[in-house]
N, C-alpha and C. Protein backbone atom coordinates (compact mmCIF):
# COMPACT_ATOMS: atom_id res chain seq x y z
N UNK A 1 17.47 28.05 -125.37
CA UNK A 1 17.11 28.10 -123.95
C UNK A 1 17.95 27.09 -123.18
N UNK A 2 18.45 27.96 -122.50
CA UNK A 2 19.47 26.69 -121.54
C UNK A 2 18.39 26.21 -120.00
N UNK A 3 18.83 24.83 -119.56
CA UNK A 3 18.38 23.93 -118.68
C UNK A 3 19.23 24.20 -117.67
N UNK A 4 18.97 25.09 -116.31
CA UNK A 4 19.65 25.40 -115.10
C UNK A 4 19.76 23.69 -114.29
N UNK A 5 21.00 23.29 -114.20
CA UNK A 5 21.25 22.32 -112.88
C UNK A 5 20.43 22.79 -111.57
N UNK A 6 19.57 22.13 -111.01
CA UNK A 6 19.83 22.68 -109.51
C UNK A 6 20.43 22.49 -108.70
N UNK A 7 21.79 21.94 -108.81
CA UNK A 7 22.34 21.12 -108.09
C UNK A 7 23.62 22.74 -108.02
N UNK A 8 23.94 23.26 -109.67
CA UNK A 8 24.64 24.40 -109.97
C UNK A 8 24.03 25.75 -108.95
N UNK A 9 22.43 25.79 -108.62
CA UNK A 9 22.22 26.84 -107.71
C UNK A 9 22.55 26.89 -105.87
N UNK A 10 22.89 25.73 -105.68
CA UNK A 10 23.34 25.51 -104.12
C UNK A 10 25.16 25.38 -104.10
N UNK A 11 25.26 26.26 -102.89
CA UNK A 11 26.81 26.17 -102.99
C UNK A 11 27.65 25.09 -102.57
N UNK A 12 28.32 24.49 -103.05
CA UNK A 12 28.87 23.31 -102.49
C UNK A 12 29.81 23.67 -101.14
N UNK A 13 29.44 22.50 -100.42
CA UNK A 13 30.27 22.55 -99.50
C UNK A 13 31.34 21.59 -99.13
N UNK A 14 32.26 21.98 -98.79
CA UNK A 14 33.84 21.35 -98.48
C UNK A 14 33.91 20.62 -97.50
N UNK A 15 34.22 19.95 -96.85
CA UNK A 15 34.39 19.51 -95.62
C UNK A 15 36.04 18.51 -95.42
N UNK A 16 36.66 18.94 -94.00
CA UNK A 16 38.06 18.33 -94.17
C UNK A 16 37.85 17.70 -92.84
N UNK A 17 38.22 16.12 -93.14
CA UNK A 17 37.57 15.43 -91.67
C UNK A 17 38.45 14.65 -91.48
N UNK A 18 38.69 14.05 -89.77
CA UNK A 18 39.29 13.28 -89.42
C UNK A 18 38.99 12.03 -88.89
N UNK A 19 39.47 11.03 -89.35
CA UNK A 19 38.40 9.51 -89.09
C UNK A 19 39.73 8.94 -87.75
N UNK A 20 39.03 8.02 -87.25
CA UNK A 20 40.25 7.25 -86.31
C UNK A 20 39.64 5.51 -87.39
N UNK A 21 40.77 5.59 -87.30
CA UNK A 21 40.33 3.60 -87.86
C UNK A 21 40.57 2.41 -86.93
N UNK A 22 40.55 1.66 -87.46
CA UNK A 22 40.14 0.31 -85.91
C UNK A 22 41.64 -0.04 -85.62
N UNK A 23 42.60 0.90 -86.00
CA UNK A 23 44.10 0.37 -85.33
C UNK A 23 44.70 1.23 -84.38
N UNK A 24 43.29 2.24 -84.39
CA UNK A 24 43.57 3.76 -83.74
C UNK A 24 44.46 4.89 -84.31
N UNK A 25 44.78 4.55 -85.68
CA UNK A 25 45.76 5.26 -86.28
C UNK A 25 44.68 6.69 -86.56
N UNK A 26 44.73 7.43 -87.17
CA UNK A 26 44.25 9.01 -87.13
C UNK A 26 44.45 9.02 -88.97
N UNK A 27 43.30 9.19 -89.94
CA UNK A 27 43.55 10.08 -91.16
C UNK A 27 42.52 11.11 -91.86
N UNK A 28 43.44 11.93 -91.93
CA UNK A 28 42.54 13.62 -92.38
C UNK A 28 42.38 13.29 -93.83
N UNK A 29 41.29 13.97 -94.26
CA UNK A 29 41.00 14.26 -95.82
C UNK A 29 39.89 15.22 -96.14
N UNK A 30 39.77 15.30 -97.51
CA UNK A 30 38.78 16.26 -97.55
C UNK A 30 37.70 15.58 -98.28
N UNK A 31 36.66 15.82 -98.56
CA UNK A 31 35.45 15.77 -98.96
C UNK A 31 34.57 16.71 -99.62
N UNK A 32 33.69 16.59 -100.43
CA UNK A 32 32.53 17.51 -100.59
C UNK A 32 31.13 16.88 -100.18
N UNK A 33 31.52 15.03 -99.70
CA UNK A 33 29.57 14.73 -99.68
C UNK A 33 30.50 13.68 -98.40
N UNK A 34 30.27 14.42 -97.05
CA UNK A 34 30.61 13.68 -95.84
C UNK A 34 30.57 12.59 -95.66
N UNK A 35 29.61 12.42 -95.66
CA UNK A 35 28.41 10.98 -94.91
C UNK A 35 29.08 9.74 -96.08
N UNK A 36 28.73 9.86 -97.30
CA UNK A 36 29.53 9.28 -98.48
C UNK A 36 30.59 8.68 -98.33
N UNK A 37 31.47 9.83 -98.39
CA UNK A 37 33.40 9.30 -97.87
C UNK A 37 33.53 8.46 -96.83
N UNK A 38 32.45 8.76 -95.51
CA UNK A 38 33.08 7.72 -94.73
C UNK A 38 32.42 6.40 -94.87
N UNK A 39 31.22 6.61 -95.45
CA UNK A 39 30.87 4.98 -95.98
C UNK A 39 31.87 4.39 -97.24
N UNK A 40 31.83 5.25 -97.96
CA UNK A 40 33.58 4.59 -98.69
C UNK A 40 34.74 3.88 -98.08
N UNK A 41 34.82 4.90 -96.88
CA UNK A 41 36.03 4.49 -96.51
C UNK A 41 35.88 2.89 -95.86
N UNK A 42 34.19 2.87 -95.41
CA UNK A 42 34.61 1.68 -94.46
C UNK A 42 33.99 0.63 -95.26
N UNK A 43 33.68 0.75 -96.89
CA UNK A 43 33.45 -0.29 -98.14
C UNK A 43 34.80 -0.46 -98.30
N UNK A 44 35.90 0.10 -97.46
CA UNK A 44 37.25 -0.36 -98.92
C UNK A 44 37.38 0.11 -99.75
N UNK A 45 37.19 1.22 -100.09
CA UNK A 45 37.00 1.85 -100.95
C UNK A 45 37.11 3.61 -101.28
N UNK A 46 37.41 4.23 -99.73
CA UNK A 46 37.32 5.39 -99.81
C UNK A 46 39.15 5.90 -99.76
N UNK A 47 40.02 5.13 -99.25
CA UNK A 47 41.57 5.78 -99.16
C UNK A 47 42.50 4.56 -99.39
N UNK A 48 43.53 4.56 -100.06
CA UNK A 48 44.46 3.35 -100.35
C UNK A 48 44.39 2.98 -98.05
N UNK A 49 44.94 3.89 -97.64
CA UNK A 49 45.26 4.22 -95.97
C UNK A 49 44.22 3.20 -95.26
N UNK A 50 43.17 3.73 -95.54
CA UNK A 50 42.03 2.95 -94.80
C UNK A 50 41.38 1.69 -95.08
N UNK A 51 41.79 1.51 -96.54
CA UNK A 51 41.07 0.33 -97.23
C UNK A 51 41.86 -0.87 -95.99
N UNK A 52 42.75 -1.15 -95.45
CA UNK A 52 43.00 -2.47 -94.63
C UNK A 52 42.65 -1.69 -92.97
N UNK A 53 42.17 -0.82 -92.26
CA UNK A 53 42.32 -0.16 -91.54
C UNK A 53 40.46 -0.12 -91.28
N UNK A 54 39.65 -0.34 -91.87
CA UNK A 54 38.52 -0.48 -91.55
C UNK A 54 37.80 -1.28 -90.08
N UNK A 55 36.66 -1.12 -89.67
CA UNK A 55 36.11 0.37 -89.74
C UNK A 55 36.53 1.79 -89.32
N UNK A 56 36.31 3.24 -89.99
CA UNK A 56 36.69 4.15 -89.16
C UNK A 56 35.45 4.97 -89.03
N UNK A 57 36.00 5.24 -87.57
CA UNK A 57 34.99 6.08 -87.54
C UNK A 57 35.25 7.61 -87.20
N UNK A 58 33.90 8.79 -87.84
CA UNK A 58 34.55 10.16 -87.89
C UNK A 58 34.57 10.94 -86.36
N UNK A 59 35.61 10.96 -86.33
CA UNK A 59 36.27 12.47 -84.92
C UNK A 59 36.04 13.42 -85.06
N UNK A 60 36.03 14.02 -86.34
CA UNK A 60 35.95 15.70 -86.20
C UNK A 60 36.00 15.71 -87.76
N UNK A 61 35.29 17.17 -87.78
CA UNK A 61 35.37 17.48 -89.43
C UNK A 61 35.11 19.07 -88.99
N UNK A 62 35.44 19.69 -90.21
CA UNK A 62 35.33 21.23 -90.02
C UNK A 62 34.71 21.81 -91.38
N UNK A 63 33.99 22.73 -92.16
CA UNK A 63 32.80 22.86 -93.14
C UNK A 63 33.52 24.04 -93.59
N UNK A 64 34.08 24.22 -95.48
CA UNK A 64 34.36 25.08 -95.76
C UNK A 64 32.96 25.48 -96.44
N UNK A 65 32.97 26.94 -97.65
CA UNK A 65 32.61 26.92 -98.91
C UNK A 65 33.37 27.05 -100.03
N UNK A 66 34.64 26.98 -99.80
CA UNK A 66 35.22 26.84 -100.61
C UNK A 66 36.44 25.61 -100.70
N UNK A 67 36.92 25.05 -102.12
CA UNK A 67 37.96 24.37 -102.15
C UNK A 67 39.42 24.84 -101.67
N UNK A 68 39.50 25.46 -102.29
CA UNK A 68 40.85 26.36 -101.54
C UNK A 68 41.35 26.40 -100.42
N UNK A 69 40.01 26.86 -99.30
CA UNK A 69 40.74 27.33 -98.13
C UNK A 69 40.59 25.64 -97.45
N UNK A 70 39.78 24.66 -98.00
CA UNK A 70 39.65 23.41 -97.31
C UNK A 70 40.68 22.36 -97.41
N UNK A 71 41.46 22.28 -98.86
CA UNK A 71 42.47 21.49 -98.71
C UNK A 71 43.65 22.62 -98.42
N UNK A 72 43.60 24.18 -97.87
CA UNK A 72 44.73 24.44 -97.35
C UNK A 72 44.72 23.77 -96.12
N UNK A 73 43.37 23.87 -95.13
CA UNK A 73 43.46 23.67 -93.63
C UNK A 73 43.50 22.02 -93.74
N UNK A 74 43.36 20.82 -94.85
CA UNK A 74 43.76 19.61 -94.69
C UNK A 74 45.33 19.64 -94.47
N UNK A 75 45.46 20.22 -95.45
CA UNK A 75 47.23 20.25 -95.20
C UNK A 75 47.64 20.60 -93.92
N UNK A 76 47.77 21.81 -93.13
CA UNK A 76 47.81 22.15 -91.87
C UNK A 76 47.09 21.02 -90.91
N UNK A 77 46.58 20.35 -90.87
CA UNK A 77 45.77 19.43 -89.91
C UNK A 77 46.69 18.15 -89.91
N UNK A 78 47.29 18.10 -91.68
CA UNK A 78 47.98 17.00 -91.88
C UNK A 78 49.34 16.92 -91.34
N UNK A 79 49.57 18.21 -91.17
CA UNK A 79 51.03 18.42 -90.82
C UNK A 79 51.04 18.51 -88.79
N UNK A 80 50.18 17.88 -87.95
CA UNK A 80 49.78 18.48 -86.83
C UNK A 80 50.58 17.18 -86.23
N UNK A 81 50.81 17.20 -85.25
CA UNK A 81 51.51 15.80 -84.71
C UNK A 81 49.96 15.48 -84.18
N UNK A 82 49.85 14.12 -83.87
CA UNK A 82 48.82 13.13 -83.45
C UNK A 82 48.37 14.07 -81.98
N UNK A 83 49.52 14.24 -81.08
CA UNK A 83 48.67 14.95 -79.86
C UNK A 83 48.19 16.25 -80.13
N UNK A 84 48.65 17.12 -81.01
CA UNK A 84 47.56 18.06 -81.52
C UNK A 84 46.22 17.59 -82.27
N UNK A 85 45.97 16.81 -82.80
CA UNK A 85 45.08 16.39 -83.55
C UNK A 85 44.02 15.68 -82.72
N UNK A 86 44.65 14.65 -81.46
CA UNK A 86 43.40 14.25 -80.56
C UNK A 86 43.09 16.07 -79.59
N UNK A 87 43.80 17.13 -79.66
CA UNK A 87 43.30 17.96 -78.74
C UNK A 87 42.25 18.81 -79.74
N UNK A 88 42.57 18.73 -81.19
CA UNK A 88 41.82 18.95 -82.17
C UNK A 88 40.43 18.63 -81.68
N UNK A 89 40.23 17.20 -81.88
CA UNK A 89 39.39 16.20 -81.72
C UNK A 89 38.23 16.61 -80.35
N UNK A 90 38.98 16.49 -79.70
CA UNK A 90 39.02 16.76 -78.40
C UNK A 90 37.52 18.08 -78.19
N UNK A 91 37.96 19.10 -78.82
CA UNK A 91 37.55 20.46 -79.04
C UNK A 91 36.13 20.50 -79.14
N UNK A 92 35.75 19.37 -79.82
CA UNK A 92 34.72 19.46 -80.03
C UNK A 92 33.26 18.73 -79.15
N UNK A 93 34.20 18.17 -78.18
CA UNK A 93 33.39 17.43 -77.21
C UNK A 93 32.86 17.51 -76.33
């Protein structure tokens, strides 16, 4: 008799977010547990990038269900010049 995870019956979700940090610099990444990463990030602990760049705080994030299509659209977000990315930002306000 096998022991079901319940953690295995909920679908995970992706998330690819953009933090501003306290130098105003802009960095995208992805995630699966939001809230987490950015308390990482602002322990020192969540991006080589951010670890001296603390605190950041999150601008925008966007919710996959899958891995795939979430670090495709990190990449595309990553590749955005900064004034696309604050109109990104922006979008949601």
């Amino acid at each position: 008799m096998s022991v079901k995870n319940p953690k295995e019956d909920k679908p995970q979700k992706h998330f690819v977010y953009i933090v501003e940090c306290s130098d105003k610099s802009l960095y995208t990444g992805w995630t699966t547990h939001l809230e987490e990463r950015i308390k990482a990030h602002n322990s020192g602990k969540g991006a080589k990038y951010t670890k001296y760049r603390a605190p950041v705080i999150l601008r925008y994030f966007e919710e996959f269900s899958d891995k795939g299509t979430a670090l495709s659209r990190e990449c595309e977000i990553k590749k955005m010049t900064r004034e696309n990315k604050i109109k990104l930002i922006n979008t949601v306000k």
